[in-house]
Protein backbone atom coordinates (compact mmCIF):
# COMPACT_ATOMS: atom_id res chain seq x y z
CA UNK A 1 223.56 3.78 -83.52
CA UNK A 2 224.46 2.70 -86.65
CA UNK A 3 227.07 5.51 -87.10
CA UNK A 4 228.50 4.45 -83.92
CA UNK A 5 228.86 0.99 -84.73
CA UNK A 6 230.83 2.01 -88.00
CA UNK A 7 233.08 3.77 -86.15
CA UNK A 8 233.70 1.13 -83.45
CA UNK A 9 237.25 -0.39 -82.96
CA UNK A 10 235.50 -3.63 -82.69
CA UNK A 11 233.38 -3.04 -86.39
CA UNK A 12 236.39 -2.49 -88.40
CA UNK A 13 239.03 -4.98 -90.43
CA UNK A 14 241.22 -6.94 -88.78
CA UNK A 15 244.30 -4.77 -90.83
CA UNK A 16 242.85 -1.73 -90.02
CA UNK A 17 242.77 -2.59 -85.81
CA UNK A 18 246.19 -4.00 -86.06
CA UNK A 19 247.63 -0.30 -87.42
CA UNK A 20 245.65 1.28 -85.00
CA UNK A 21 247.35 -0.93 -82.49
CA UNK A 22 250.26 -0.47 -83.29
CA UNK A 23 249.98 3.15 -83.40
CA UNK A 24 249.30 2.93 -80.12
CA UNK A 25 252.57 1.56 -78.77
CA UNK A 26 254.79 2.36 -81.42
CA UNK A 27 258.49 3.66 -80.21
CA UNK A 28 257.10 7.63 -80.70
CA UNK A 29 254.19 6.97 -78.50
CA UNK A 30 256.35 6.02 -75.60
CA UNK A 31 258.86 8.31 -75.92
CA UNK A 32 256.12 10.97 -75.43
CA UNK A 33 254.48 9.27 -72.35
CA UNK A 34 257.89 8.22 -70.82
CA UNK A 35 258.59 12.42 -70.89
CA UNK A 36 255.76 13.08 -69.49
CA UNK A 37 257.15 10.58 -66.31
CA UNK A 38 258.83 13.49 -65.20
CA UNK A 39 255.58 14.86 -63.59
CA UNK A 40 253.11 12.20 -63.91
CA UNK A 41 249.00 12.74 -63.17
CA UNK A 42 246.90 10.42 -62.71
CA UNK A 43 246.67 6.87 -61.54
CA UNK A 44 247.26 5.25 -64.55
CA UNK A 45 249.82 7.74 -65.63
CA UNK A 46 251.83 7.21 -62.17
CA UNK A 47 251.08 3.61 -62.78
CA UNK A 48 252.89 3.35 -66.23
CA UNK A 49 256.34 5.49 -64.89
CA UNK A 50 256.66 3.05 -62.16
CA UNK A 51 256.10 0.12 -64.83
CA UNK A 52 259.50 1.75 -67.10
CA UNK A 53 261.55 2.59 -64.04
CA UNK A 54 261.27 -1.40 -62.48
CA UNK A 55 261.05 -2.71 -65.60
CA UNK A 56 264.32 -4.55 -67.12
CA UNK A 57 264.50 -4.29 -71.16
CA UNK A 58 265.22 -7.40 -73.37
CA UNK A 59 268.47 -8.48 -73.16
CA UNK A 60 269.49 -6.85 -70.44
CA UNK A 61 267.40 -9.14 -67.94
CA UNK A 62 270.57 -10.60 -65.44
CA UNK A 63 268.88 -14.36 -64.63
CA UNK A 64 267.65 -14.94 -68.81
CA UNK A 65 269.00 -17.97 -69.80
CA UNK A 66 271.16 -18.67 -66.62
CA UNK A 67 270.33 -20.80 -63.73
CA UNK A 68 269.10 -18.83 -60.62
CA UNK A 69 271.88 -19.37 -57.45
CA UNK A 70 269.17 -20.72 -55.38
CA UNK A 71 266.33 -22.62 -55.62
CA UNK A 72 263.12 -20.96 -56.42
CA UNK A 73 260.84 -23.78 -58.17
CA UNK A 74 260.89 -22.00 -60.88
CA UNK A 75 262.30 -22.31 -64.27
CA UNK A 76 264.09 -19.08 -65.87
CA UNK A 77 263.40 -18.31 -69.74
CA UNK A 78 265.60 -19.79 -72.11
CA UNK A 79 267.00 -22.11 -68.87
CA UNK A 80 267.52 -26.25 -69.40
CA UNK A 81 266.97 -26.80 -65.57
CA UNK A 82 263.84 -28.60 -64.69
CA UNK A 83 261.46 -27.84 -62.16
CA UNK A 84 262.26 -28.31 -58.43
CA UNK A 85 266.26 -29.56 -58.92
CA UNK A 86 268.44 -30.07 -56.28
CA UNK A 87 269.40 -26.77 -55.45
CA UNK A 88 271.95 -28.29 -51.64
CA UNK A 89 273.18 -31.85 -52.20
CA UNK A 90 274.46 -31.18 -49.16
CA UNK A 91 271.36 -31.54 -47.18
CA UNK A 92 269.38 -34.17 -49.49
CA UNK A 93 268.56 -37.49 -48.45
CA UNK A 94 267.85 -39.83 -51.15
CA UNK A 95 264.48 -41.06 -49.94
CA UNK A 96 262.31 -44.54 -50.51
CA UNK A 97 259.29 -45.77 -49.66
CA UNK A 98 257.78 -48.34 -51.45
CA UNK A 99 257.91 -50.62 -48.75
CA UNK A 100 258.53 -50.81 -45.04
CA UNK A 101 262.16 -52.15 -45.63
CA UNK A 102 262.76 -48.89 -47.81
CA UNK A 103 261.55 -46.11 -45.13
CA UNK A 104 262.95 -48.12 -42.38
CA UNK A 105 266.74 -48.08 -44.59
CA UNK A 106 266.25 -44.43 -45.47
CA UNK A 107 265.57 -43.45 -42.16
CA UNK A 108 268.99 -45.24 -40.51
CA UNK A 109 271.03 -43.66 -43.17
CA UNK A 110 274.19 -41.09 -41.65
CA UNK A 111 272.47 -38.29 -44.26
CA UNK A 112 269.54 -38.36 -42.26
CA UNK A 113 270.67 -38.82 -38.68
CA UNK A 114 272.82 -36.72 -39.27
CA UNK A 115 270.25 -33.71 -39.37
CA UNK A 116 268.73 -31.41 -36.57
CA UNK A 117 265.34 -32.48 -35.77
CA UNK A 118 264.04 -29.86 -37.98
CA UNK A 119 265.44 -31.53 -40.98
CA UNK A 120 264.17 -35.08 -40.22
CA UNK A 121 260.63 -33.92 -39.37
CA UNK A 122 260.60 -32.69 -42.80
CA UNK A 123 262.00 -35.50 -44.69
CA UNK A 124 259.45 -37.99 -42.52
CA UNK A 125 256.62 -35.55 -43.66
CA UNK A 126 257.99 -35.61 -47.19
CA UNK A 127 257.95 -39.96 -46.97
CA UNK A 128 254.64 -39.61 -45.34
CA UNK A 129 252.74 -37.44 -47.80
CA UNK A 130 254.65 -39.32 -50.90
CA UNK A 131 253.64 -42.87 -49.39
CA UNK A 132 250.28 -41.54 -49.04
CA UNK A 133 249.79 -40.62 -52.65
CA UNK A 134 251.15 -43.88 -54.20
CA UNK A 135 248.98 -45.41 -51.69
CA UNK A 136 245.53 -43.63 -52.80
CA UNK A 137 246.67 -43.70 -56.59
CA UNK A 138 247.41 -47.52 -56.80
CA UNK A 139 245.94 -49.90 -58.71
CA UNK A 140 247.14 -53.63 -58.21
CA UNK A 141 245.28 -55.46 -54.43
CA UNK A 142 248.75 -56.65 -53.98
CA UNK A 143 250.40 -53.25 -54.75
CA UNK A 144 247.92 -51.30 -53.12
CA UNK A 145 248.59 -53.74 -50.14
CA UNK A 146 252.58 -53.16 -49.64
CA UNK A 147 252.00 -49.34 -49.83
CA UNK A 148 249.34 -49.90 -47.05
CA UNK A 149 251.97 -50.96 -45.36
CA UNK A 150 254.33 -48.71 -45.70
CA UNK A 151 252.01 -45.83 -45.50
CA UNK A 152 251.32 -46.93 -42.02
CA UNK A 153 254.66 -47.71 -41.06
CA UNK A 154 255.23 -43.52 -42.69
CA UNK A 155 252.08 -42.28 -39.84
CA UNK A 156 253.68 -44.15 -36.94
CA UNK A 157 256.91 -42.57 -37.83
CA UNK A 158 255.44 -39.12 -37.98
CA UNK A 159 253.44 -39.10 -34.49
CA UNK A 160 256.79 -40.60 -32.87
CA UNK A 161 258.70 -36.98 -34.53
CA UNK A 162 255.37 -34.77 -33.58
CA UNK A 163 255.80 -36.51 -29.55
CA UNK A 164 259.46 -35.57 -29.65
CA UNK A 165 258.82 -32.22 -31.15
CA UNK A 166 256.40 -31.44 -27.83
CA UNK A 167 258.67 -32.98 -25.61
CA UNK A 168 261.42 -31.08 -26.65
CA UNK A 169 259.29 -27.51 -26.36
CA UNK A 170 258.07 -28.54 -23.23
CA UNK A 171 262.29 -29.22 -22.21
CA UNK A 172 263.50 -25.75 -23.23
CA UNK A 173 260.22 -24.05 -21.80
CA UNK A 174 260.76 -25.79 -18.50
CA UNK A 175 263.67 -23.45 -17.28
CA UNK A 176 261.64 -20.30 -17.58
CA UNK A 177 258.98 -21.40 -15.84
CA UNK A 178 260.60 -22.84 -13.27
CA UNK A 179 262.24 -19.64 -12.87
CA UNK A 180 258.99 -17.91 -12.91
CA UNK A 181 257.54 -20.41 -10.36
CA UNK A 182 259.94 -19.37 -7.80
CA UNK A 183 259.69 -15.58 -7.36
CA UNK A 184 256.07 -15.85 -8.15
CA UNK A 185 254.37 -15.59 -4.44
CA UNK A 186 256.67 -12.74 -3.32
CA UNK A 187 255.78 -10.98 -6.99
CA UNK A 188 252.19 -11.38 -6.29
CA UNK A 189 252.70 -10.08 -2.53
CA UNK A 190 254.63 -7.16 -3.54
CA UNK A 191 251.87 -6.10 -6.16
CA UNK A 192 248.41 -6.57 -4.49
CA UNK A 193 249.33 -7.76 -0.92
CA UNK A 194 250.47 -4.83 1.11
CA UNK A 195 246.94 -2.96 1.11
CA UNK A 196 245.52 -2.00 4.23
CA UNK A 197 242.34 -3.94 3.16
CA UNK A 198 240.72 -5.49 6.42
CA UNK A 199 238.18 -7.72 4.18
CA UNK A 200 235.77 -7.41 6.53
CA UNK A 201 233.11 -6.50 3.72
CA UNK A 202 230.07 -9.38 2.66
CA UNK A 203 231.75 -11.00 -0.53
CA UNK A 204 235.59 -9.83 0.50
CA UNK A 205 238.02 -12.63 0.08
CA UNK A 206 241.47 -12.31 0.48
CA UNK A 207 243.04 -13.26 -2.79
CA UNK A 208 245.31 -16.11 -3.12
CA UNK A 209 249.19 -16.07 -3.76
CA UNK A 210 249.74 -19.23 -5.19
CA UNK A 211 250.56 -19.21 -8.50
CA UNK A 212 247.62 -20.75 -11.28
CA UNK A 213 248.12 -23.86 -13.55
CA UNK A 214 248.64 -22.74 -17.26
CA UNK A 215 246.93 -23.91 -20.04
CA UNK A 216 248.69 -26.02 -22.31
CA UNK A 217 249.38 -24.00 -26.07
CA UNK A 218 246.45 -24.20 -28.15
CA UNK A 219 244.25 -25.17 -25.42
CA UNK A 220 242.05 -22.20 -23.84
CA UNK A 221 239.47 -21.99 -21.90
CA UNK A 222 236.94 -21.84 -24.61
CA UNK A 223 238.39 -25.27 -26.08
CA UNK A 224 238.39 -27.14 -22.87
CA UNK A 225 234.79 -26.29 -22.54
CA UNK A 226 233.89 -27.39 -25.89
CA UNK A 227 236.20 -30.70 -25.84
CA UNK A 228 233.80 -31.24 -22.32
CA UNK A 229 231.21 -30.76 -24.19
CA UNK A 230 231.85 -33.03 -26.72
């Protein structure tokens, strides 16, 4: 035991491990295990050539130092630009909400009517979740009490976007099943109604053409029972 513990990495001088190191990954040692990427074995071996091939050396890394062309939320080495910039000025709206005056501005600006639904459903969710925060984190009763405000003024907002949202679904789903509604008996017919049954067995019914009420999305069968429950 004692013989193994001498010879342990671990057991000997701090010097000593760092050679050993460094002998380890010094330029030779690659060199030898990057020729032997020309028929790898192993996992670890397959591993490592994959590692050299993808891998970009220093200096010749294309985004180090620069600014990336679009907006990742993150910032490159050796880059000035903070975290999160405004990658499309184009599409920002300059947003407030420390009161109900501010969201209620913000919201009648040209920027923002100016975007599809899409867009404003966003920036209501971004005024929302913002309003919320400074709401929760405040301090001051009378503070605390204008961010109330405007927080609730931000929710009242964001169910109004979330009822248009459904309404417009329900307007561009309406066509297709309107569509659907009208061929539906003679599809129905054509499939399981021109059988010679008689239905004169105990328990025969002759099935029915019209065509079922659909479920609303996100609302199965199992839900409805449990909301019936409830």
């Amino acid at each position: 035991m004692a013989k193994y513990l001498k010879n342990h990495p671990y057991m000997e001088p701090d010097g000593l491990q760092e050679e050993r190191l460094e002998e380890k990954f010094s330029e030779e040692e690659r060199r030898k295990r990057a020729k032997k990427c020309d028929n790898p074995k192993g996992f670890t071996m397959k591993q490592f050539c994959k590692n050299q091939k993808t891998r970009s050396k220093k200096g010749e890394r294309t985004n180090e130092g620069k600014d990336p062309k679009k907006g990742t939320g993150k910032k490159p080495k050796g880059s000035g630009r903070r975290l999160y910039t405004d990658e499309n000025p184009k599409d920002t709206v300059s947003v407030k909400f420390r009161t109900v005056q501010d969201i209620k501005d913000t919201l009648s600006k040209a920027s923002f009517k100016s975007k599809s639904h899409k867009r404003q459903s966003q920036i209501i969710n971004l005024i929302h979740q913002r309003a919320r925060a400074a709401y929760r984190n405040a301090k001051d009763p009378k503070v605390k009490k204008r961010l109330k405000k405007a927080f609730d003024y931000a929710k009242e907002r964001k169910e109004a976007s979330k009822r248009k949202t459904k309404r417009m679904q329900k307007e561009q789903s309406e066509p297709f099943q309107k569509a659907v509604k009208k061929n539906y008996r003679k599809m129905k017919i054509r499939l399981i109604g021109k059988g010679g049954n008689k239905y004169v067995s105990p328990g025969m019914t002759k099935p029915s053409y019209d065509r079922a009420k659909s479920a609303p999305p996100g609302f199965g069968g199992s839900l409805e029972e449990a909301a019936k429950e409830k």
